[in-house]
Structure formats: structure tokens, C-alpha cells
ModelCIF file with pLDDT and N, C-alpha, C, O atoms, coordinates in Angstrom:
data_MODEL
#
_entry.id   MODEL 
#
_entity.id                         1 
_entity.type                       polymer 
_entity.pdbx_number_of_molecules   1 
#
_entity_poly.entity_id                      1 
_entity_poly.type                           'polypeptide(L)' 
_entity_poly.nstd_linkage                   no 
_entity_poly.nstd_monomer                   no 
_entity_poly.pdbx_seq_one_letter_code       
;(UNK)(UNK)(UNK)(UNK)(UNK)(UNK)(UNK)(UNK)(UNK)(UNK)(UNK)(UNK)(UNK)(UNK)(UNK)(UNK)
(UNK)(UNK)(UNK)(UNK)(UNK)(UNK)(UNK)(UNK)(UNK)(UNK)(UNK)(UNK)(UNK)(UNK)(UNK)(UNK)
(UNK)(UNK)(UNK)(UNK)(UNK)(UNK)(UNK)(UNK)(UNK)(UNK)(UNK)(UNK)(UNK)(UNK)(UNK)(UNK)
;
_entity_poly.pdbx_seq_one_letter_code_can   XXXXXXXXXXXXXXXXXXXXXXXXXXXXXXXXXXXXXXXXXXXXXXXX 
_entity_poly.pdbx_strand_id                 A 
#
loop_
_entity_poly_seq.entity_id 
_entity_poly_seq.num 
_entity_poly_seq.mon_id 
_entity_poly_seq.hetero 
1 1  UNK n 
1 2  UNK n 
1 3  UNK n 
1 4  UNK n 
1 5  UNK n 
1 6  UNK n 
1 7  UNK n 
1 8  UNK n 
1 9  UNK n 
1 10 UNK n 
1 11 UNK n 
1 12 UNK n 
1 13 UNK n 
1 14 UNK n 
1 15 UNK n 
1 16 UNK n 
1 17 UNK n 
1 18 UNK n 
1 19 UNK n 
1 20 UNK n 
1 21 UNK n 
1 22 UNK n 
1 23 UNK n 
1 24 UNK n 
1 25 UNK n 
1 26 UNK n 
1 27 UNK n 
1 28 UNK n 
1 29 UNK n 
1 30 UNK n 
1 31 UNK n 
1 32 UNK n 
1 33 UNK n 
1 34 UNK n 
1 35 UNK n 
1 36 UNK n 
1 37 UNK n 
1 38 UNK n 
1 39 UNK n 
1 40 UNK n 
1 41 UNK n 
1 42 UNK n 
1 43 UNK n 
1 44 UNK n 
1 45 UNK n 
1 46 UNK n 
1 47 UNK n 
1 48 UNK n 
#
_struct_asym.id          A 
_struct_asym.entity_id   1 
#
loop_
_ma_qa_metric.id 
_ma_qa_metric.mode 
_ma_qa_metric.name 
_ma_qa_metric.software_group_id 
_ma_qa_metric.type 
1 global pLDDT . pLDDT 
2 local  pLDDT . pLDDT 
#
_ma_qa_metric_global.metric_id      1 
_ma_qa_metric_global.metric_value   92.10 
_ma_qa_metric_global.model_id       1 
_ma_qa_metric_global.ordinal_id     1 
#
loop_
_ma_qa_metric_local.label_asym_id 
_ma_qa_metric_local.label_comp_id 
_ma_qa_metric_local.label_seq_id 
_ma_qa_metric_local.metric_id 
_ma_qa_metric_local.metric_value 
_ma_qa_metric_local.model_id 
_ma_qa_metric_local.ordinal_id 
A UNK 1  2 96.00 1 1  
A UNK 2  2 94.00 1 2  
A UNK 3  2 93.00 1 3  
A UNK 4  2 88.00 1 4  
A UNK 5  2 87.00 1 5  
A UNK 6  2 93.00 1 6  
A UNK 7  2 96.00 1 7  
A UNK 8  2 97.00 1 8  
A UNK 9  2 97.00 1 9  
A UNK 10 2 97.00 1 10 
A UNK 11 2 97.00 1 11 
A UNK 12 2 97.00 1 12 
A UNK 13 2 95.00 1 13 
A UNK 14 2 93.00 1 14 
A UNK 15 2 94.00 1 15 
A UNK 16 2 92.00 1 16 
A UNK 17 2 90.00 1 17 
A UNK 18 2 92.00 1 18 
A UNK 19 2 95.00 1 19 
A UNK 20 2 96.00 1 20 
A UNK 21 2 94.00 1 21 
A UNK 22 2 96.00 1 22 
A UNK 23 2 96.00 1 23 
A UNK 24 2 96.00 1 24 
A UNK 25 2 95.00 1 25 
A UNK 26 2 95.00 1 26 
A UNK 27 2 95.00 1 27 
A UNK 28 2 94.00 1 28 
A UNK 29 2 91.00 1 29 
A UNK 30 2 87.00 1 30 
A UNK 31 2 82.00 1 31 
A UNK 32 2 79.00 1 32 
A UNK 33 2 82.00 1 33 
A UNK 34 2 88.00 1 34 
A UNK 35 2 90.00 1 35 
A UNK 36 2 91.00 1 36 
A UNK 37 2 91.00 1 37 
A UNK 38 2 87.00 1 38 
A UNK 39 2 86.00 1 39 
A UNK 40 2 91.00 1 40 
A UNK 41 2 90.00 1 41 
A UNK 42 2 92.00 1 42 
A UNK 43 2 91.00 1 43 
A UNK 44 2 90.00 1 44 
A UNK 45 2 91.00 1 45 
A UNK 46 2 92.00 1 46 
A UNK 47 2 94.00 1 47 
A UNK 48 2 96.00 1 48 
#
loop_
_atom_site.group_PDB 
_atom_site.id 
_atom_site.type_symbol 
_atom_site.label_atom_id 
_atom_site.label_alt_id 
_atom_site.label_comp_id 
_atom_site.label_asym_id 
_atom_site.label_entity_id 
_atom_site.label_seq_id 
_atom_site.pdbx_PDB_ins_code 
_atom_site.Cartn_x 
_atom_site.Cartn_y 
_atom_site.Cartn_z 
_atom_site.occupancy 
_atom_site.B_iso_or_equiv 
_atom_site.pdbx_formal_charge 
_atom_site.auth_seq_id 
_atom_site.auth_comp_id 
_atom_site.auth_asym_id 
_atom_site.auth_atom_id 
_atom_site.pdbx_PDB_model_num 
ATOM 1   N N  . UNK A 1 1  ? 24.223 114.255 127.595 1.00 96.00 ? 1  UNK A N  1 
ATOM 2   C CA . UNK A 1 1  ? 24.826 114.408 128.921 1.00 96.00 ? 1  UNK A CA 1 
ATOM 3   C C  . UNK A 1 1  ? 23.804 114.084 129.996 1.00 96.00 ? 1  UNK A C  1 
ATOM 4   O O  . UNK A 1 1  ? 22.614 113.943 129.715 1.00 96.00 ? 1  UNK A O  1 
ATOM 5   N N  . UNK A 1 2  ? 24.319 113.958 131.331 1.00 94.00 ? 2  UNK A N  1 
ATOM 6   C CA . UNK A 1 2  ? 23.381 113.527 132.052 1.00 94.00 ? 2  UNK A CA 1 
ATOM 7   C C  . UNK A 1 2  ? 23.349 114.927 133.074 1.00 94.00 ? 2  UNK A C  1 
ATOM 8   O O  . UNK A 1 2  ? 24.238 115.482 133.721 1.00 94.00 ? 2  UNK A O  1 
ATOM 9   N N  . UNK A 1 3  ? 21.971 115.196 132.904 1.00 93.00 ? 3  UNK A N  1 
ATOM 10  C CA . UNK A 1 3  ? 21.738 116.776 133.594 1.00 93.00 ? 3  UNK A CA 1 
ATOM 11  C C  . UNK A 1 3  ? 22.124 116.630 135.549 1.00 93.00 ? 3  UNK A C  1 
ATOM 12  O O  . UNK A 1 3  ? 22.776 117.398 136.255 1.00 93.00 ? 3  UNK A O  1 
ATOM 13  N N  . UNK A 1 4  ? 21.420 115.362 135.906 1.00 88.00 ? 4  UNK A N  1 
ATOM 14  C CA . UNK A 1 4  ? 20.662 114.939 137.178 1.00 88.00 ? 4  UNK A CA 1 
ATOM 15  C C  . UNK A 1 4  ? 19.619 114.265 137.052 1.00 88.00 ? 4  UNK A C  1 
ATOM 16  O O  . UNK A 1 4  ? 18.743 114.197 136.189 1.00 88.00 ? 4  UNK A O  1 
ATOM 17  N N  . UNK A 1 5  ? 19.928 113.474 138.594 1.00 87.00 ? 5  UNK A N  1 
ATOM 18  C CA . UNK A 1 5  ? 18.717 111.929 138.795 1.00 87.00 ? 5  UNK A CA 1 
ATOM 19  C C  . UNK A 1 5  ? 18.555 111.863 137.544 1.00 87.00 ? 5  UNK A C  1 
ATOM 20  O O  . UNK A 1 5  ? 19.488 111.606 136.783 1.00 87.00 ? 5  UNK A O  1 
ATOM 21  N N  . UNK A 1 6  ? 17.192 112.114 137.101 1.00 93.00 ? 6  UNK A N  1 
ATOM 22  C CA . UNK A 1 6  ? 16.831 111.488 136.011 1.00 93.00 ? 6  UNK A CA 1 
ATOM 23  C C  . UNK A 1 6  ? 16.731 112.080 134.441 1.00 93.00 ? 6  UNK A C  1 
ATOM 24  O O  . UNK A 1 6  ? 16.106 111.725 133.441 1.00 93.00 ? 6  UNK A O  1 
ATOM 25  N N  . UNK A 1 7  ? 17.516 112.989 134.693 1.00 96.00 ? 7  UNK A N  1 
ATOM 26  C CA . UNK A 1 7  ? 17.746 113.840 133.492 1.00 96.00 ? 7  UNK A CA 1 
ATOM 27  C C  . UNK A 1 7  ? 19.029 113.694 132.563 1.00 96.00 ? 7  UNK A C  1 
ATOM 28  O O  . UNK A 1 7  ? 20.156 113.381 132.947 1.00 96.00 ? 7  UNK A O  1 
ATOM 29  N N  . UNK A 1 8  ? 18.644 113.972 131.309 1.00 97.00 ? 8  UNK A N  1 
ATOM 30  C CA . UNK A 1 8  ? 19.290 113.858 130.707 1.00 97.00 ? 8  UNK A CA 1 
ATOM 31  C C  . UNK A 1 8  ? 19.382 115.356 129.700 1.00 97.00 ? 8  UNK A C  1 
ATOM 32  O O  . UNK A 1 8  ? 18.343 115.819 129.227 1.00 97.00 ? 8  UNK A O  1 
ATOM 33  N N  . UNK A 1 9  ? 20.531 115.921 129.488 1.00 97.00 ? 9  UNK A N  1 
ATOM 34  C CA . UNK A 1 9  ? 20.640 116.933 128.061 1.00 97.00 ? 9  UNK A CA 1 
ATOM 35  C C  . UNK A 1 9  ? 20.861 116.831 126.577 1.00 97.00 ? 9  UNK A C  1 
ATOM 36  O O  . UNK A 1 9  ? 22.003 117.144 126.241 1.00 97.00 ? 9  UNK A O  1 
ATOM 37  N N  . UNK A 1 10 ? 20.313 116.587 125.919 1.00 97.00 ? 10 UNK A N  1 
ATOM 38  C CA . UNK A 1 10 ? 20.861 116.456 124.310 1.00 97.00 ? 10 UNK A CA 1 
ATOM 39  C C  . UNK A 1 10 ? 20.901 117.666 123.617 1.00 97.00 ? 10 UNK A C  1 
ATOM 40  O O  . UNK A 1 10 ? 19.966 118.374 123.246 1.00 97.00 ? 10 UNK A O  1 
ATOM 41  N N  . UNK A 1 11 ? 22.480 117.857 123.451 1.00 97.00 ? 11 UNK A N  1 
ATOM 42  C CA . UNK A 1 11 ? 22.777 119.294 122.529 1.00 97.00 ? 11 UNK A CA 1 
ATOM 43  C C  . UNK A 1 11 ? 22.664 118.834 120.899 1.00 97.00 ? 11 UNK A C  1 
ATOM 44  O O  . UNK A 1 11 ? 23.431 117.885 120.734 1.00 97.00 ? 11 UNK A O  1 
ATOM 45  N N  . UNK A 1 12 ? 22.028 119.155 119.757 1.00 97.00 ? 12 UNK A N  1 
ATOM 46  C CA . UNK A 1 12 ? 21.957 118.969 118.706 1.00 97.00 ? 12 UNK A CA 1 
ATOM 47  C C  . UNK A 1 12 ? 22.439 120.154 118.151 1.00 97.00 ? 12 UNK A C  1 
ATOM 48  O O  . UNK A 1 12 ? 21.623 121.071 118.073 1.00 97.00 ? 12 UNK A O  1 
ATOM 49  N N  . UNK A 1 13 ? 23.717 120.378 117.696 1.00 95.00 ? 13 UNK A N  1 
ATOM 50  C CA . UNK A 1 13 ? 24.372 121.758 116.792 1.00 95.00 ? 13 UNK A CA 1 
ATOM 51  C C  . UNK A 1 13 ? 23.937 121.404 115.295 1.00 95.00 ? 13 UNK A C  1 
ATOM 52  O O  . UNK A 1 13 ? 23.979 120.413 114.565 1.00 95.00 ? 13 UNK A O  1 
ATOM 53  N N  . UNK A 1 14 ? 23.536 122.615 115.225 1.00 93.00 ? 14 UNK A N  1 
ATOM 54  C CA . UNK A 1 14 ? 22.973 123.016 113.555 1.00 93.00 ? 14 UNK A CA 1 
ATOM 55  C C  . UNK A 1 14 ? 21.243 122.396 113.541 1.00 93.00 ? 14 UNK A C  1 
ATOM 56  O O  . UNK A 1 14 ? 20.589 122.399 112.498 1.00 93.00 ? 14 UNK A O  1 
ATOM 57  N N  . UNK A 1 15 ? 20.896 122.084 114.357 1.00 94.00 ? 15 UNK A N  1 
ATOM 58  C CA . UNK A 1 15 ? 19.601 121.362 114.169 1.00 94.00 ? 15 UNK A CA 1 
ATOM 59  C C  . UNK A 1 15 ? 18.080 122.582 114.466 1.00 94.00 ? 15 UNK A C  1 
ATOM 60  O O  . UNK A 1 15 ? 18.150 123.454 115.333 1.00 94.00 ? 15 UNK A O  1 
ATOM 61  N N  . UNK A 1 16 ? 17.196 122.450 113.842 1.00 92.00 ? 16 UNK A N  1 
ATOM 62  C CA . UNK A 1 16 ? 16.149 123.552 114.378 1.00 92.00 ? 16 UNK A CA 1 
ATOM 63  C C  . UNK A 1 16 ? 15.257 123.031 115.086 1.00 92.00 ? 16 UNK A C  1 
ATOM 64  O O  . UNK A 1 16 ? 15.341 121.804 115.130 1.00 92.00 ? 16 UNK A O  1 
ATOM 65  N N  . UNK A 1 17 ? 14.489 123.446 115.620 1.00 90.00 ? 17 UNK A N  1 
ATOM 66  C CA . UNK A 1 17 ? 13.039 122.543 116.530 1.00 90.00 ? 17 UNK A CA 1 
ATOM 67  C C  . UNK A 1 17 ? 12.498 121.856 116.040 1.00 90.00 ? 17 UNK A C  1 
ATOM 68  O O  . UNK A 1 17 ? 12.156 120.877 116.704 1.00 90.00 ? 17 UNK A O  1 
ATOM 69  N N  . UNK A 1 18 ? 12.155 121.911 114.855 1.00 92.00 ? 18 UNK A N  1 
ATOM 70  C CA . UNK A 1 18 ? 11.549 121.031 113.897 1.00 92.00 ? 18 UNK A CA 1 
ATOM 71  C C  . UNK A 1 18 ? 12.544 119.863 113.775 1.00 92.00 ? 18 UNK A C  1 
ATOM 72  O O  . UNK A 1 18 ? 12.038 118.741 113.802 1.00 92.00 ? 18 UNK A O  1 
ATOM 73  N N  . UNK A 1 19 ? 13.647 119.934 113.668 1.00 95.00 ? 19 UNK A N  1 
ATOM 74  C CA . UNK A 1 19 ? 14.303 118.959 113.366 1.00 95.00 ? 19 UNK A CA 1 
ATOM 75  C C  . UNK A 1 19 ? 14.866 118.506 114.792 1.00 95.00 ? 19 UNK A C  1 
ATOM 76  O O  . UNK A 1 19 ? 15.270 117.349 114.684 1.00 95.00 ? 19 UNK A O  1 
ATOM 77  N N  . UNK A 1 20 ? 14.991 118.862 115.733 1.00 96.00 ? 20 UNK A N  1 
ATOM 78  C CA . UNK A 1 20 ? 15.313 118.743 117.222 1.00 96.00 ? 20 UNK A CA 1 
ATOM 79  C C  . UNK A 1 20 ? 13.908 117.742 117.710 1.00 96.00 ? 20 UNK A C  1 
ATOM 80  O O  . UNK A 1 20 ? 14.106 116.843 118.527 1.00 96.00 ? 20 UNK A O  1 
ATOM 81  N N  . UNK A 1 21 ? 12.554 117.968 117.168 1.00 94.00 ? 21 UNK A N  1 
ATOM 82  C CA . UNK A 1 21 ? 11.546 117.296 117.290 1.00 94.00 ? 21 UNK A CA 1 
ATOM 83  C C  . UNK A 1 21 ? 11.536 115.848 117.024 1.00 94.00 ? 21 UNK A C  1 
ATOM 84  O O  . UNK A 1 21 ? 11.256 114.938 117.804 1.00 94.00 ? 21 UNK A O  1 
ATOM 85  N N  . UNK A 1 22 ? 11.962 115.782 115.538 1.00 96.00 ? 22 UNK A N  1 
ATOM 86  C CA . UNK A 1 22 ? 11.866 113.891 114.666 1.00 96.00 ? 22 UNK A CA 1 
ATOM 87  C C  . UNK A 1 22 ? 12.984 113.420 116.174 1.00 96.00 ? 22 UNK A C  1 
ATOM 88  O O  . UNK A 1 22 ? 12.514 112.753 117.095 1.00 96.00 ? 22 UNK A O  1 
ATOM 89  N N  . UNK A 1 23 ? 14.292 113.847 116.176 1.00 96.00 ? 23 UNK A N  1 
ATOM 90  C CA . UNK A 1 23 ? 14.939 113.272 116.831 1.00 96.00 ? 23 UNK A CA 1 
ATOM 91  C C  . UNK A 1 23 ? 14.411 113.052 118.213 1.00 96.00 ? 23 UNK A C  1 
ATOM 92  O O  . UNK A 1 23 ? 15.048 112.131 118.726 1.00 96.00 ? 23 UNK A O  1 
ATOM 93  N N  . UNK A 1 24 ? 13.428 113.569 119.086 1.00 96.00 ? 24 UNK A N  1 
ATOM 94  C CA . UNK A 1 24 ? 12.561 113.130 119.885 1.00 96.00 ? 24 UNK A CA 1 
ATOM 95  C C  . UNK A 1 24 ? 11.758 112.246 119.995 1.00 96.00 ? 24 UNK A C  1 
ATOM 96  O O  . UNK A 1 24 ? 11.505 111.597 121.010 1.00 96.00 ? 24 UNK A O  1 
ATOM 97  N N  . UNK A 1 25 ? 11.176 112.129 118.678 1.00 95.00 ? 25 UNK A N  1 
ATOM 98  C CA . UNK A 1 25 ? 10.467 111.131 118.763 1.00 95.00 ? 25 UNK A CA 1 
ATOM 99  C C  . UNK A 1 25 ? 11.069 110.232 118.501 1.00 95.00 ? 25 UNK A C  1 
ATOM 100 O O  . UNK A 1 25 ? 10.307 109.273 118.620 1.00 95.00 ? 25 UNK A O  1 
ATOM 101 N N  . UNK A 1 26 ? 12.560 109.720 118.024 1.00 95.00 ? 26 UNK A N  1 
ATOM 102 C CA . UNK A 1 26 ? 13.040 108.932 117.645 1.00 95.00 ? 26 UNK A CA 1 
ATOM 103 C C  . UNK A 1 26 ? 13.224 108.311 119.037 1.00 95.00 ? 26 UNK A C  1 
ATOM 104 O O  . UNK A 1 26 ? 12.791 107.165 119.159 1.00 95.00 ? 26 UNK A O  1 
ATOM 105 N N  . UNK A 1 27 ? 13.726 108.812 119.970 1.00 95.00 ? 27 UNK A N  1 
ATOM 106 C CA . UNK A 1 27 ? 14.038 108.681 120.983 1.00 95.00 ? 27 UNK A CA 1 
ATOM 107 C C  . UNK A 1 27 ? 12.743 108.041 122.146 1.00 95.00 ? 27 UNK A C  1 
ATOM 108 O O  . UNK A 1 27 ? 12.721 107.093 122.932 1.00 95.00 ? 27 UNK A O  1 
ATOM 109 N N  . UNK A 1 28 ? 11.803 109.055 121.781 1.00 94.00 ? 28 UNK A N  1 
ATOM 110 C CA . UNK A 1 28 ? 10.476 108.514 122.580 1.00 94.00 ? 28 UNK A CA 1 
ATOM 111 C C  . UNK A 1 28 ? 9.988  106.429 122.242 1.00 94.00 ? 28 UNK A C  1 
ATOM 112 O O  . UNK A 1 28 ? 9.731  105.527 123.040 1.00 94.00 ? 28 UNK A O  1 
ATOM 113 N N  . UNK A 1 29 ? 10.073 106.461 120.621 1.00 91.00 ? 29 UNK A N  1 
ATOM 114 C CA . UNK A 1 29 ? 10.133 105.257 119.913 1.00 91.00 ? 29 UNK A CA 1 
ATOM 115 C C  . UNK A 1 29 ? 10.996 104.476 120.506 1.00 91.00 ? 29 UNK A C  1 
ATOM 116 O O  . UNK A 1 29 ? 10.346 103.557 121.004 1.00 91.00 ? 29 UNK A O  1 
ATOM 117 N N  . UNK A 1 30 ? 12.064 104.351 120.712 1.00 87.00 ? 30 UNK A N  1 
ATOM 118 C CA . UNK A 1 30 ? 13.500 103.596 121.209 1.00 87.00 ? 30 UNK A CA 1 
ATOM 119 C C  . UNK A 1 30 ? 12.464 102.931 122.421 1.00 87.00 ? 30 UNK A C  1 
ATOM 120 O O  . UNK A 1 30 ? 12.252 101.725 122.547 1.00 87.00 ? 30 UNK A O  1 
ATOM 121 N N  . UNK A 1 31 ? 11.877 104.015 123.272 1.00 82.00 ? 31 UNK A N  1 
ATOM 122 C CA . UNK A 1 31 ? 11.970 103.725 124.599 1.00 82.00 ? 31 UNK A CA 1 
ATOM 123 C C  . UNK A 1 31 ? 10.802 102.315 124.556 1.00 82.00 ? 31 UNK A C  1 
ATOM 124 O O  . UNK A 1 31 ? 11.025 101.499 125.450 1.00 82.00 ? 31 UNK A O  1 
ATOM 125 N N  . UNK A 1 32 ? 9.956  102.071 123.890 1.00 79.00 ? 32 UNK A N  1 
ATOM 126 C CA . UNK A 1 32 ? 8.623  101.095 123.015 1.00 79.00 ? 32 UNK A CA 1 
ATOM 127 C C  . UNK A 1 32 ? 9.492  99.698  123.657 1.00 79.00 ? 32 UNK A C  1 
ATOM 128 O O  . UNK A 1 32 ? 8.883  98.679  123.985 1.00 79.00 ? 32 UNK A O  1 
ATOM 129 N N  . UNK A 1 33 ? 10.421 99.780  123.731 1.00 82.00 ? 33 UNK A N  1 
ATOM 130 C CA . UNK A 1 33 ? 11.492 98.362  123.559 1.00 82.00 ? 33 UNK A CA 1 
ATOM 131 C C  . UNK A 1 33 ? 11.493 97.496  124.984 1.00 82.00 ? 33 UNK A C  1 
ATOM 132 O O  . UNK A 1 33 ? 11.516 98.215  125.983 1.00 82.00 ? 33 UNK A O  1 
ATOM 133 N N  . UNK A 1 34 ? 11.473 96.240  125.195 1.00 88.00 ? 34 UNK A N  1 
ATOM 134 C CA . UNK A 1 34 ? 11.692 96.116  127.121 1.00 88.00 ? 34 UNK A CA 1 
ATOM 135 C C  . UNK A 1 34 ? 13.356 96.384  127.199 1.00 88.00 ? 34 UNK A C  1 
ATOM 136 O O  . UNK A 1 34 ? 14.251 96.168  126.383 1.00 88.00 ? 34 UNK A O  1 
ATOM 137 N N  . UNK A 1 35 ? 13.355 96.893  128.413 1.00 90.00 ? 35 UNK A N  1 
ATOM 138 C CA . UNK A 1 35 ? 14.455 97.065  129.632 1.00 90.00 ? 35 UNK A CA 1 
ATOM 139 C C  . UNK A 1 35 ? 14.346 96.075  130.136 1.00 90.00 ? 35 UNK A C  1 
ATOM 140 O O  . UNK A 1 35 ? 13.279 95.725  130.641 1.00 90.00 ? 35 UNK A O  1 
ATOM 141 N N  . UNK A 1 36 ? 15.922 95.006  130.144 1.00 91.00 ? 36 UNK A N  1 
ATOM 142 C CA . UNK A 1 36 ? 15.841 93.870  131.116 1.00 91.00 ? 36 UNK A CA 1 
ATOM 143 C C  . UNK A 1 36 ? 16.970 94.357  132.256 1.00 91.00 ? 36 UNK A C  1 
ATOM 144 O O  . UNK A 1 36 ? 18.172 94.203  132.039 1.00 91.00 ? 36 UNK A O  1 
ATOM 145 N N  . UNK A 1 37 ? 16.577 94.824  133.213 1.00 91.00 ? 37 UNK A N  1 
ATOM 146 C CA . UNK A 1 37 ? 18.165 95.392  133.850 1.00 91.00 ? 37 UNK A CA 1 
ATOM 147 C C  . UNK A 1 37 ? 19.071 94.017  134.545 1.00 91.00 ? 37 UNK A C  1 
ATOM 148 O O  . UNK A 1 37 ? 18.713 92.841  134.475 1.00 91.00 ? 37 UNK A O  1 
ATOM 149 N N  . UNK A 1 38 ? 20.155 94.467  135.128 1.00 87.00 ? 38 UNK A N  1 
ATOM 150 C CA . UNK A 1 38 ? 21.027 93.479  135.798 1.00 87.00 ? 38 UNK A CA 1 
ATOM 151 C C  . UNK A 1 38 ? 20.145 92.370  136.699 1.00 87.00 ? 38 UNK A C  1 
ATOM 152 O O  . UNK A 1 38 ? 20.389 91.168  136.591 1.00 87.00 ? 38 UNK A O  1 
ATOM 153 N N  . UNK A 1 39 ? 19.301 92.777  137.424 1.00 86.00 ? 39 UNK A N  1 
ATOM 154 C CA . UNK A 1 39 ? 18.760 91.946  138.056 1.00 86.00 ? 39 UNK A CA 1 
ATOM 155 C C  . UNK A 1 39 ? 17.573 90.989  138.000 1.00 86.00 ? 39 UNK A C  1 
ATOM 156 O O  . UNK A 1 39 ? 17.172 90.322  138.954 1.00 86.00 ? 39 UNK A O  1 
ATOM 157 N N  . UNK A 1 40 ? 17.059 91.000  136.767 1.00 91.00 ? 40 UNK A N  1 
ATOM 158 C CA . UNK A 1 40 ? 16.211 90.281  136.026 1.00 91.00 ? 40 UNK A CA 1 
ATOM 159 C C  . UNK A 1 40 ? 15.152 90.994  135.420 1.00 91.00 ? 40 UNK A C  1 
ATOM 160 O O  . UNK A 1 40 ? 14.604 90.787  134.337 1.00 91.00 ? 40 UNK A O  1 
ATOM 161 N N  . UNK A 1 41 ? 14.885 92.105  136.504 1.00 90.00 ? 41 UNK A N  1 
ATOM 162 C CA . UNK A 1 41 ? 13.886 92.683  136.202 1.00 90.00 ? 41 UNK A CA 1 
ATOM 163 C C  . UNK A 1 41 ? 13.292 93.057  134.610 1.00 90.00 ? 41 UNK A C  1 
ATOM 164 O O  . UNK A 1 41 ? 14.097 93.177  133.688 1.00 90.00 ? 41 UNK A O  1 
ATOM 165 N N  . UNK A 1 42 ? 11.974 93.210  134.412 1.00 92.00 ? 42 UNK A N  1 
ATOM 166 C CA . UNK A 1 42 ? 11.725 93.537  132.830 1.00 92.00 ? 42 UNK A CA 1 
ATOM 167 C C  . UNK A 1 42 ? 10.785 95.009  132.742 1.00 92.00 ? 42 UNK A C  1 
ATOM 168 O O  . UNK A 1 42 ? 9.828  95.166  133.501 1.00 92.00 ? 42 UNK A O  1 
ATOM 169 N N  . UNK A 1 43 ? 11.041 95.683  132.088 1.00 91.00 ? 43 UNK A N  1 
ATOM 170 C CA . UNK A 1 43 ? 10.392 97.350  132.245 1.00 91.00 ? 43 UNK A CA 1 
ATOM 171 C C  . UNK A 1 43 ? 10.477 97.788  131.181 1.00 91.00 ? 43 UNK A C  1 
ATOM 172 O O  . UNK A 1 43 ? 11.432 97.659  130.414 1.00 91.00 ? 43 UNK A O  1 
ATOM 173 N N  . UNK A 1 44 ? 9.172  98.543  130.943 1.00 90.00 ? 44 UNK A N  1 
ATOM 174 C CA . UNK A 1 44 ? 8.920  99.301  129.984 1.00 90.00 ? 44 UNK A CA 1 
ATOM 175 C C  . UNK A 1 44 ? 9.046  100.898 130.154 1.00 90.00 ? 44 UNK A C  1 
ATOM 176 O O  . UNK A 1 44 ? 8.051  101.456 130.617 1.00 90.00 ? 44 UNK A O  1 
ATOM 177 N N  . UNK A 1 45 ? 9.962  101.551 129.886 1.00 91.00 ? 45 UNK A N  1 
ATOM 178 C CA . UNK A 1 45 ? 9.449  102.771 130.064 1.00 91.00 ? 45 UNK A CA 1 
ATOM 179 C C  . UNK A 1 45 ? 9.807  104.159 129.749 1.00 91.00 ? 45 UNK A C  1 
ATOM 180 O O  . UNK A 1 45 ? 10.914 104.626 129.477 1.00 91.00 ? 45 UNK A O  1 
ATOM 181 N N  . UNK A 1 46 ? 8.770  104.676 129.828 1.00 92.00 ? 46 UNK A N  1 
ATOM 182 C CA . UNK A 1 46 ? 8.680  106.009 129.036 1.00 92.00 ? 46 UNK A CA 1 
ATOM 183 C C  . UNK A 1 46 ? 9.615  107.358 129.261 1.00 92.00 ? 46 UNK A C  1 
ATOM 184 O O  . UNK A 1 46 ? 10.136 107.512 130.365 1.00 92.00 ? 46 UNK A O  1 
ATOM 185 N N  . UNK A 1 47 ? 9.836  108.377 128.169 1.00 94.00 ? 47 UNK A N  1 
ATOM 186 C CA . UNK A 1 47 ? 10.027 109.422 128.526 1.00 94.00 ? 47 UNK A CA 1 
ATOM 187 C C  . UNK A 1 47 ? 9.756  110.952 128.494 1.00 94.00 ? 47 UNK A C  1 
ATOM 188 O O  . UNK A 1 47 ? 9.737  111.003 127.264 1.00 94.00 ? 47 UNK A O  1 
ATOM 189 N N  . UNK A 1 48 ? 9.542  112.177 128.847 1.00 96.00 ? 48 UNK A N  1 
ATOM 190 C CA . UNK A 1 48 ? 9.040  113.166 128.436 1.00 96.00 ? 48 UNK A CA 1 
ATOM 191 C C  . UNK A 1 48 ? 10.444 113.695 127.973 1.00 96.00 ? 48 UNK A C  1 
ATOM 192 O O  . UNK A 1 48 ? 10.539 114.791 127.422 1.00 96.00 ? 48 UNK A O  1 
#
């Protein structure tokens, strides 16, 4: 879900921290990739 501006929420049911974690980093990994947005632009970038 999208919390605000730049936030985002991910509910994971049945999952523990440990396992709420890999899926973070899975996510942190994703972000490694370029962003070309609508307007040409090219971006890399990160998330906490």
C-alpha cells in the first residue's frame, strides 16, 4: 500500500522478521535495476 509521499506499507500475513527480512532485501535488490521514467530520464535508486 502506499502509506504517503514516499512511503510505502507491506503487510506480510504469516511471515516472521526473519522472514519479513529476505523479503526486504529482495526488494532492496530489485531497486540495483535503472528507472527509465516517462520522460527519458535514467535513475538509480535506493530504498530504506
Amino acid at each position: 500500500s502506499r502509506w504517503g509521499g514516499d512511503e510505502f506499507v507491506v503487510l506480510l500475513p504469516g511471515y516472521s522478521a526473519g522472514e519479513a527480512s529476505e523479503v526486504a532485501n529482495i526488494i532492496i535488490n530489485q531497486q540495483h535495476s535503472l528507472i527509465v521514467l516517462g520522460s527519458g530520464h535514467e535513475l538509480f535508486v535506493s530504498c530504506s
